[in-house]
C-alpha atoms as a PDB file:
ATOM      1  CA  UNK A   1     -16.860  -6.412 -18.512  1.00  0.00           C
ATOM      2  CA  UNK A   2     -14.015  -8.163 -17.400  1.00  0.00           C
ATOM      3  CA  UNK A   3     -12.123  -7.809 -20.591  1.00  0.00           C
ATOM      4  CA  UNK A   4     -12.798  -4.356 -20.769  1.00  0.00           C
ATOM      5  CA  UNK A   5     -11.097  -3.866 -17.477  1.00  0.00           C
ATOM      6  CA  UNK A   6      -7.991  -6.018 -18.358  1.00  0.00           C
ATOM      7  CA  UNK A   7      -7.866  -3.579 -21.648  1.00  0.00           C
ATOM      8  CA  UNK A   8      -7.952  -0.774 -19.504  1.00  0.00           C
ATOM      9  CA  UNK A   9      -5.182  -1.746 -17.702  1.00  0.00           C
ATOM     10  CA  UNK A  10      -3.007  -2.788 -20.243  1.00  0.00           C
ATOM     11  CA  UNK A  11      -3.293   0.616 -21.803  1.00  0.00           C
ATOM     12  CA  UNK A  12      -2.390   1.938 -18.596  1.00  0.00           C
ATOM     13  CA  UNK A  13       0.422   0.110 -18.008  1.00  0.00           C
ATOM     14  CA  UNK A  14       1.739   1.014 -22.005  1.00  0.00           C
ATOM     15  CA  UNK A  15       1.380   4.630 -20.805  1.00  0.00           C
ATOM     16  CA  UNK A  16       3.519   4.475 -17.911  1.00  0.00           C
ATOM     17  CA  UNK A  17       6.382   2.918 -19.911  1.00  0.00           C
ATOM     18  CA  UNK A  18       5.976   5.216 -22.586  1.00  0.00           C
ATOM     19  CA  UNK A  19       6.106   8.553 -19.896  1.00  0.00           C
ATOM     20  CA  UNK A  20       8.479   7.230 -16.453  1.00  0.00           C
ATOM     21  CA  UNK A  21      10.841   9.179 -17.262  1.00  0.00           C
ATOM     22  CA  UNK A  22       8.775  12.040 -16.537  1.00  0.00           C
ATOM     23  CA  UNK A  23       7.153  10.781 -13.272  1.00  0.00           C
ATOM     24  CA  UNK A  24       7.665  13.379 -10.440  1.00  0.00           C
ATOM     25  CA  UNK A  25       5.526  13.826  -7.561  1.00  0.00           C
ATOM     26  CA  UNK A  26       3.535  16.720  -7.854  1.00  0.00           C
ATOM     27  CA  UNK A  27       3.139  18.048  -4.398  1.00  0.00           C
ATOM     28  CA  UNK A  28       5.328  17.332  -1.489  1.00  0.00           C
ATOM     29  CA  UNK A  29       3.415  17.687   2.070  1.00  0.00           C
ATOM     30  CA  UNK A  30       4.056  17.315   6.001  1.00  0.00           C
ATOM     31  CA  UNK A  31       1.251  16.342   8.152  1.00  0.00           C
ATOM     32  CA  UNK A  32       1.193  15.280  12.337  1.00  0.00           C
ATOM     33  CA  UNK A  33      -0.069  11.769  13.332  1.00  0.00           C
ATOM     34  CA  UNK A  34      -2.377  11.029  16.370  1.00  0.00           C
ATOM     35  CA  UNK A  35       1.037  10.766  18.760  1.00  0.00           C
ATOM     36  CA  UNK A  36       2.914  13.400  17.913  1.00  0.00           C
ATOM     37  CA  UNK A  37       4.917  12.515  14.895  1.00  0.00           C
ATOM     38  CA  UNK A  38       5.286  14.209  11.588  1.00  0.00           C
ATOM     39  CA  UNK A  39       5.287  11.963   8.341  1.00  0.00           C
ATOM     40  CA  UNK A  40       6.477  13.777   5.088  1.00  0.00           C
ATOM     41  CA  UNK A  41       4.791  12.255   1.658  1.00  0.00           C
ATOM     42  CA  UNK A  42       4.856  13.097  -1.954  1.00  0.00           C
ATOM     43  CA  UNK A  43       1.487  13.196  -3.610  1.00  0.00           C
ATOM     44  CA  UNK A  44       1.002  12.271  -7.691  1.00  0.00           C
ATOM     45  CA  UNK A  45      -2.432  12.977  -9.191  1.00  0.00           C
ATOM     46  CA  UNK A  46      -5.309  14.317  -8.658  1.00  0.00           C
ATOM     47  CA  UNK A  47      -8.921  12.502  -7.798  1.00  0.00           C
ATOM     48  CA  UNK A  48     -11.457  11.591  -5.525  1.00  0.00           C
ATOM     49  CA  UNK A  49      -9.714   8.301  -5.068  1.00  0.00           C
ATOM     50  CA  UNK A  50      -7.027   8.087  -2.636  1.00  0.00           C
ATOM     51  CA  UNK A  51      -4.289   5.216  -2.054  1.00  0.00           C
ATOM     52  CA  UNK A  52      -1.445   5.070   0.412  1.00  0.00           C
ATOM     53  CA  UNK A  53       1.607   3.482  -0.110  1.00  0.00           C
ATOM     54  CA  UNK A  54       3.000   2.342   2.592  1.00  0.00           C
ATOM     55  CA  UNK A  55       7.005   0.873   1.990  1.00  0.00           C
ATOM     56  CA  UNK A  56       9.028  -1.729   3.595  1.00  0.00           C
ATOM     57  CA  UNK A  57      11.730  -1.891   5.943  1.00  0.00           C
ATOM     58  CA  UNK A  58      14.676  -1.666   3.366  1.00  0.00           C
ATOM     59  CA  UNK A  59      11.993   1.072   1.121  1.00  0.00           C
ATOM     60  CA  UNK A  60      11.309   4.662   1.429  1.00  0.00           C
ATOM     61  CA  UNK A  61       8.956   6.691  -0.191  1.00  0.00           C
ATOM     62  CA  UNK A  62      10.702   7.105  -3.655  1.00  0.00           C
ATOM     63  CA  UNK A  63      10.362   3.405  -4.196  1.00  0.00           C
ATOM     64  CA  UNK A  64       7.227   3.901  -5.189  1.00  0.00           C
ATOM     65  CA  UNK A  65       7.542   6.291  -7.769  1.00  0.00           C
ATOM     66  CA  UNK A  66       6.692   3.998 -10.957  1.00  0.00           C
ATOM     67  CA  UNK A  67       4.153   2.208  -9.413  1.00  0.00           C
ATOM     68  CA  UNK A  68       2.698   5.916  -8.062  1.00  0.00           C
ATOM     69  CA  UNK A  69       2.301   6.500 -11.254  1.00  0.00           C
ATOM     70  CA  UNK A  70       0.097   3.457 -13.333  1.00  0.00           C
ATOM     71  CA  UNK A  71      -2.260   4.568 -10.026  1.00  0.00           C
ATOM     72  CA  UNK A  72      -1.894   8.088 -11.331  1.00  0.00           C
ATOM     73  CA  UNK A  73      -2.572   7.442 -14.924  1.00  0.00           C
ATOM     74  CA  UNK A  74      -5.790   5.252 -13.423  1.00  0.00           C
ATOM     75  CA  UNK A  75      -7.055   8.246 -12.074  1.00  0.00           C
ATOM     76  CA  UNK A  76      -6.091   8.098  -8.703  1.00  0.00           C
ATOM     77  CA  UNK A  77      -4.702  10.369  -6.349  1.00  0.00           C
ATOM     78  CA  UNK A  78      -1.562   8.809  -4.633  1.00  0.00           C
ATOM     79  CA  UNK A  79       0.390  10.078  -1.782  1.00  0.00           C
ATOM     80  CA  UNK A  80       3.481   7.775  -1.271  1.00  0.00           C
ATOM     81  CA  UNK A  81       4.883   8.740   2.506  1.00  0.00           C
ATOM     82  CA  UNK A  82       8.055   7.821   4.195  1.00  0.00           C
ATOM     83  CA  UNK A  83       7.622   6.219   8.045  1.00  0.00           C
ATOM     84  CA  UNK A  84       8.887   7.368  10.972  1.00  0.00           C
ATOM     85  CA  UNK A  85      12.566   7.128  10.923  1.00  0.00           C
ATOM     86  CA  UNK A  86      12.845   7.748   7.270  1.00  0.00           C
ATOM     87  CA  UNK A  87      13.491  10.532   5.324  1.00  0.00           C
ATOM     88  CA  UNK A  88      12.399  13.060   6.963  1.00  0.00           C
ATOM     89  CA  UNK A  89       9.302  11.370   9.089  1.00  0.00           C
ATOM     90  CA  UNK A  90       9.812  11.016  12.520  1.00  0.00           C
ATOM     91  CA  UNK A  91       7.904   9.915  15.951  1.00  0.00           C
ATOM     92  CA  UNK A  92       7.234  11.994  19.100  1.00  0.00           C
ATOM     93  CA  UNK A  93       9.609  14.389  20.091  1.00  0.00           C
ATOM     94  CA  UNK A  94      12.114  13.382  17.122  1.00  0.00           C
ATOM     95  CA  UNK A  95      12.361   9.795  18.556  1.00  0.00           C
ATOM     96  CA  UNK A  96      13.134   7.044  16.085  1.00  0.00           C
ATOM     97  CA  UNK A  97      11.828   3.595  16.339  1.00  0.00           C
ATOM     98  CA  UNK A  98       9.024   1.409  14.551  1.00  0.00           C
ATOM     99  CA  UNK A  99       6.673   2.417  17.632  1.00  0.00           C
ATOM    100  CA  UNK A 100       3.421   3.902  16.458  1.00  0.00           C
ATOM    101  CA  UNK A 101       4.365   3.348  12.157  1.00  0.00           C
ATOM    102  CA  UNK A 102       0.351   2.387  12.346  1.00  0.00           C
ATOM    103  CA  UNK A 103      -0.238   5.544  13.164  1.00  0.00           C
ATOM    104  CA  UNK A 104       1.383   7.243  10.119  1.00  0.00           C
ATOM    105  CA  UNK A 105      -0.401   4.845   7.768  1.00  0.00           C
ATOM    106  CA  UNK A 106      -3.806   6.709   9.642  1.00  0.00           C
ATOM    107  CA  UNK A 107      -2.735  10.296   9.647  1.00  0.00           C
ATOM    108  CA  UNK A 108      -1.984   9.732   5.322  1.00  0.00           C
ATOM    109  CA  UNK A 109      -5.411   8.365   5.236  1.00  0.00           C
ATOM    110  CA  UNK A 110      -7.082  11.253   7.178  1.00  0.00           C
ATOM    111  CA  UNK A 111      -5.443  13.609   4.988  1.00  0.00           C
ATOM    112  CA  UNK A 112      -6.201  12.699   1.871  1.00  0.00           C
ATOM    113  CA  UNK A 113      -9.784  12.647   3.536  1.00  0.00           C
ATOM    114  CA  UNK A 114      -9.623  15.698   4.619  1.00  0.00           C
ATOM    115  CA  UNK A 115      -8.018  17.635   1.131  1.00  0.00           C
ATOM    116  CA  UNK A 116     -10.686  16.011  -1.270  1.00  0.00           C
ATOM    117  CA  UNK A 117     -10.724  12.394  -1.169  1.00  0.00           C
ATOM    118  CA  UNK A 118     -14.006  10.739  -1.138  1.00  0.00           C
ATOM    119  CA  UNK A 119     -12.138   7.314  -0.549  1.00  0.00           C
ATOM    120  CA  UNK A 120      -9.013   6.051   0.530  1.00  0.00           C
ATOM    121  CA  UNK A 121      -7.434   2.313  -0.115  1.00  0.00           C
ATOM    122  CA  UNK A 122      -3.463   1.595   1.227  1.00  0.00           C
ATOM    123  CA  UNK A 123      -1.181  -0.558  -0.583  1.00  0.00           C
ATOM    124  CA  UNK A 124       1.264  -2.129   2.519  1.00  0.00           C
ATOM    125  CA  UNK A 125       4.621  -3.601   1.689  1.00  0.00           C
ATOM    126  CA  UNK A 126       6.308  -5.626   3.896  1.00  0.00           C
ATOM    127  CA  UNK A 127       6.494  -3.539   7.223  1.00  0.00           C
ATOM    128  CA  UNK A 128       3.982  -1.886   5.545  1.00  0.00           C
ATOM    129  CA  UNK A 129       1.355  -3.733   5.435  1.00  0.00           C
ATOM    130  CA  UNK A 130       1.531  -5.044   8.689  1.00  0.00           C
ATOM    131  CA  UNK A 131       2.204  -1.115   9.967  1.00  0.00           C
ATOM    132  CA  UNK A 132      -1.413  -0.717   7.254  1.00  0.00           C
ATOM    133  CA  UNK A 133      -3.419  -3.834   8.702  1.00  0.00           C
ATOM    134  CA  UNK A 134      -2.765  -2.246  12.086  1.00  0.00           C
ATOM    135  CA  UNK A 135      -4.113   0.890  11.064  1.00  0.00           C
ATOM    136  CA  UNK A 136      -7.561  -0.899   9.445  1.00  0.00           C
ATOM    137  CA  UNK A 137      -7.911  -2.524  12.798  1.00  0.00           C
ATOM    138  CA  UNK A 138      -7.763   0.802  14.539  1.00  0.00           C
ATOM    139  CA  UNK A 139      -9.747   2.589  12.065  1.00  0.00           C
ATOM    140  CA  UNK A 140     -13.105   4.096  12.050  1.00  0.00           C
ATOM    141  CA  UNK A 141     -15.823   2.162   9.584  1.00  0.00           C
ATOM    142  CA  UNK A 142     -15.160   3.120   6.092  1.00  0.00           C
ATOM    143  CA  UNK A 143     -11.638   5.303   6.647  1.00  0.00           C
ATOM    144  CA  UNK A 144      -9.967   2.598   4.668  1.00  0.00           C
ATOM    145  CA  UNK A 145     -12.093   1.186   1.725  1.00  0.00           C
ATOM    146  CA  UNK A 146      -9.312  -1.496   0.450  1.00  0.00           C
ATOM    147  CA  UNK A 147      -6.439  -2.524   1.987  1.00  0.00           C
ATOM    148  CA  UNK A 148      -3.418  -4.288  -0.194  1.00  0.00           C
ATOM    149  CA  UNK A 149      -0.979  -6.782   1.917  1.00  0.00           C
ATOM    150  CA  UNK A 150       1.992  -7.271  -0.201  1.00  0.00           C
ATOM    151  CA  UNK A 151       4.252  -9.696   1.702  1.00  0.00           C
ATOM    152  CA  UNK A 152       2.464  -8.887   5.243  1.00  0.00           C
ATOM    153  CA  UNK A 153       0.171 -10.125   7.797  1.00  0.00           C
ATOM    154  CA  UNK A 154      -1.303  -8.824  11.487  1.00  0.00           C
ATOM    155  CA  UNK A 155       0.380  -9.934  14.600  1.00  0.00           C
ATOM    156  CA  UNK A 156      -3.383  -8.895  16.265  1.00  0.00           C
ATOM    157  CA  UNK A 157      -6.985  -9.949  15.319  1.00  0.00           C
ATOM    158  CA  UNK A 158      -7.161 -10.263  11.673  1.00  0.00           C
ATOM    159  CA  UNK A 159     -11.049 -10.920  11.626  1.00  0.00           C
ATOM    160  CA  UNK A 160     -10.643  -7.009  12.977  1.00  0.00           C
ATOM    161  CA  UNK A 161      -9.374  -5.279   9.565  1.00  0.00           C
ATOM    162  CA  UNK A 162     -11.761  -3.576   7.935  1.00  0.00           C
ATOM    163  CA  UNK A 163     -12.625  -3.272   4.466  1.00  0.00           C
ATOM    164  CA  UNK A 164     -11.789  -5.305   1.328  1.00  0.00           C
ATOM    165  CA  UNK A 165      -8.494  -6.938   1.524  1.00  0.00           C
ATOM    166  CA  UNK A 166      -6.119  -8.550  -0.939  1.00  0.00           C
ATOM    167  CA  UNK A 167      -3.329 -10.583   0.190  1.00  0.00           C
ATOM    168  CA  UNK A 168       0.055 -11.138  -1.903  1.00  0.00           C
ATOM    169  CA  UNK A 169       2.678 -12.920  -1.516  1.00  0.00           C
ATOM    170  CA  UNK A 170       5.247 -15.006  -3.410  1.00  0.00           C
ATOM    171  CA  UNK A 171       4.923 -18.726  -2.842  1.00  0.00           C
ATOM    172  CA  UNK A 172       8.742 -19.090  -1.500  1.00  0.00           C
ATOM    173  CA  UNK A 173       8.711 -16.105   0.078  1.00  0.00           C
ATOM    174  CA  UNK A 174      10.427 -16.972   3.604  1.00  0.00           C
ATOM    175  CA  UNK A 175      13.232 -15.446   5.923  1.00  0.00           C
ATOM    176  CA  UNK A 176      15.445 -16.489   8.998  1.00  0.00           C
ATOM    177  CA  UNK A 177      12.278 -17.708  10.884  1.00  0.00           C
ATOM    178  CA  UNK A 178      10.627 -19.895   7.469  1.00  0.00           C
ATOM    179  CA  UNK A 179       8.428 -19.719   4.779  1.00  0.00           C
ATOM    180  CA  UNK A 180       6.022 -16.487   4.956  1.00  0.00           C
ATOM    181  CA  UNK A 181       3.247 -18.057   3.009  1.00  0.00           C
ATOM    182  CA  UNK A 182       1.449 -19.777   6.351  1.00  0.00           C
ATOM    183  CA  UNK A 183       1.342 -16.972   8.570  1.00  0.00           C
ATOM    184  CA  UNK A 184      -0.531 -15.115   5.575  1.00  0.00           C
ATOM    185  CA  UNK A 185      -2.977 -18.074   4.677  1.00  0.00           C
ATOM    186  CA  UNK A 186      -3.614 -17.866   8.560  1.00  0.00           C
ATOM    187  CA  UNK A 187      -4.485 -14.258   7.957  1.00  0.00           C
ATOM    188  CA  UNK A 188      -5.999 -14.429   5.108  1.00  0.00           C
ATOM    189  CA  UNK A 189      -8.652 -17.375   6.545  1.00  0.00           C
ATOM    190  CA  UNK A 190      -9.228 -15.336   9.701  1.00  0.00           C
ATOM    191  CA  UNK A 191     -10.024 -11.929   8.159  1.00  0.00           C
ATOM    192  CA  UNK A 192     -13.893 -11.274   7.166  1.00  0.00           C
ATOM    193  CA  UNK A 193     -14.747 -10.917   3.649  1.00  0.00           C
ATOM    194  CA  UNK A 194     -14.540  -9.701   0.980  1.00  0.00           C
ATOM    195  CA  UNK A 195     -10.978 -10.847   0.767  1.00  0.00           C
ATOM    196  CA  UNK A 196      -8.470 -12.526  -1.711  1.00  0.00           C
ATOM    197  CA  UNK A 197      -5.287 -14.059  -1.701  1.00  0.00           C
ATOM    198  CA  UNK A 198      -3.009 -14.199  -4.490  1.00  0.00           C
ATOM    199  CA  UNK A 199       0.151 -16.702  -4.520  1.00  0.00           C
ATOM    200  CA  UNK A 200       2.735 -15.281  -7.235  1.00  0.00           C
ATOM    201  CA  UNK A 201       5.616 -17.282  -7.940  1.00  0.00           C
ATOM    202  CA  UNK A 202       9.282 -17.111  -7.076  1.00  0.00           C
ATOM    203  CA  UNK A 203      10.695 -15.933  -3.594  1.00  0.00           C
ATOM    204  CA  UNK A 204      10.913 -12.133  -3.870  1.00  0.00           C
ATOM    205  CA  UNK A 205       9.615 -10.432  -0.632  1.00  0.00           C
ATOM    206  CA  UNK A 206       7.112  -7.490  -0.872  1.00  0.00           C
ATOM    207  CA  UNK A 207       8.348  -4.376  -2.969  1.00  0.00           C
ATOM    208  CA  UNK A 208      10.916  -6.882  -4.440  1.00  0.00           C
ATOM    209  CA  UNK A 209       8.399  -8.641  -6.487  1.00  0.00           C
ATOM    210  CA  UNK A 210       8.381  -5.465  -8.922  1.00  0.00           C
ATOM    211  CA  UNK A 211      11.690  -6.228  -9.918  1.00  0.00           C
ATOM    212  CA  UNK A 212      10.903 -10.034 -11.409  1.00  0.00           C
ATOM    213  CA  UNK A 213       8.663 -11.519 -13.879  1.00  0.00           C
ATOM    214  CA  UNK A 214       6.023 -11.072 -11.655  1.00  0.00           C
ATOM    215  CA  UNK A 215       6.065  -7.364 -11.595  1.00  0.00           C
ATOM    216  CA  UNK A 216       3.777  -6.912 -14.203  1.00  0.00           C
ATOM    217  CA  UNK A 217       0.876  -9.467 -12.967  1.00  0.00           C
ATOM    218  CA  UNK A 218       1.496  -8.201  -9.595  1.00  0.00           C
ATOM    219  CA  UNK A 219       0.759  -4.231 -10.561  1.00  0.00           C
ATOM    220  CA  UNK A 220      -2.235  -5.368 -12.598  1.00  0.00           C
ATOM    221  CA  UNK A 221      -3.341  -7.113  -9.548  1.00  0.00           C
ATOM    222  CA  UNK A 222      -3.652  -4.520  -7.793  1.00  0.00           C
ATOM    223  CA  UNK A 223      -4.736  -1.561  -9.896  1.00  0.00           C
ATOM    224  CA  UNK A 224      -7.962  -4.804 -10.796  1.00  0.00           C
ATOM    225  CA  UNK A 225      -8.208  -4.614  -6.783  1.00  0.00           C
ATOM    226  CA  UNK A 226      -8.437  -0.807  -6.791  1.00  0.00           C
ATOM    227  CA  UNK A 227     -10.114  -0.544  -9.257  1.00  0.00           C
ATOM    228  CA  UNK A 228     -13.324  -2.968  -9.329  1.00  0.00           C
ATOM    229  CA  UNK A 229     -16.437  -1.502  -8.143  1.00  0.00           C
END
């Protein structure tokens, strides 16, 4: 079964090199959050499947175009949205500021609820996936079915995220304040299963990981994630 899956996903992955040039988002939607804000997303596919991606701090939400689309070619439906303060996003009353980015990560997940999506996973970068682990922990029970930290951890409760979580990081991963890798372990050991962590190596952070020899393990690693029953 296993191998199956990892033939699955190579073929995948040979499909989306053969046909990025042609990856465009298909649909190109506005929705409000809880606050007030109004987060603008591009959607790829079609599905009953759902995954957010959720960028970084130096990201928006055409950085995930080629990875939108190995999720697409899986048979997902993907909606790739720019935060608050990007693009065209933006908080309450046109304020800027990170305030509230859990929020957005929420609204994308209602929506693809509410247009046809029988379940919804996010994939957080960075920002991202702390702005997503925020958004588990104020979730209701089964909003968000998997949840994808790349390079990110919780500032609150971890044991209070919901759902399946995998955790990803690159082993010398650090920035002005040290190595990333222990605040994620701490995560990572505090969060209730069914969880993983995954230690790629290298020192990329987040959506920079794509762009090394550890892109390719690190996409598989997820669509596996997503994908497994």
């Amino acid at each position: 079964m296993k191998n199956n899956s990892s033939v699955f996903i190579l073929k995948v992955l040979l499909a989306v090199l053969l046909l990025a040039p042609l990856a465009v988002a298909q649909e190109h939607v506005s929705f409000p959050t809880q606050d007030g804000g109004v987060v603008y997303a591009d959607i790829y596919g079609a599905g009953e499947r759902g995954v957010v991606l959720a960028h970084g701090g130096r990201f928006n939400k055409e950085s995930w175009e080629k990875q939108a689309l190995v999720l697409q070619k899986a048979g997902f439906r993907v909606m790739a949205i720019d935060f608050r303060g990007y693009g065209q996003s933006h908080g309450p009353n046109g304020k800027s500021g990170d305030d509230g980015v859990e929020y957005d990560v929420l609204a994308a997940v209602r929506y693809l609820h509410k247009t046809g999506s029988n379940s919804v996973s996010v994939v957080g970068a960075s920002f991202g996936g702390e702005a997503a682990a925020d958004a588990s922990i104020d979730s209701e029970p089964g909003e968000i079915d998997r949840l994808v930290l790349l390079g990110a951890w919780t500032d609150r409760s971890p044991e209070k995220i919901k759902g399946r979580k995998l955790f990803i990081v690159a082993r010398d991963d650090s920035n002005d304040d040290g190595p990333r890798l222990p605040m994620i372990r701490a995560n990572y050991e505090k969060a209730v299963g069914p969880k993983e962590l995954i230690i790629l190596d290298g020192s990329a952070h987040a959506q920079f990981l794509f762009a090394t020899d550890q892109g390719e393990r690190l996409m598989r690693e997820i669509l596996r994630f997503l994908s497994e029953p």
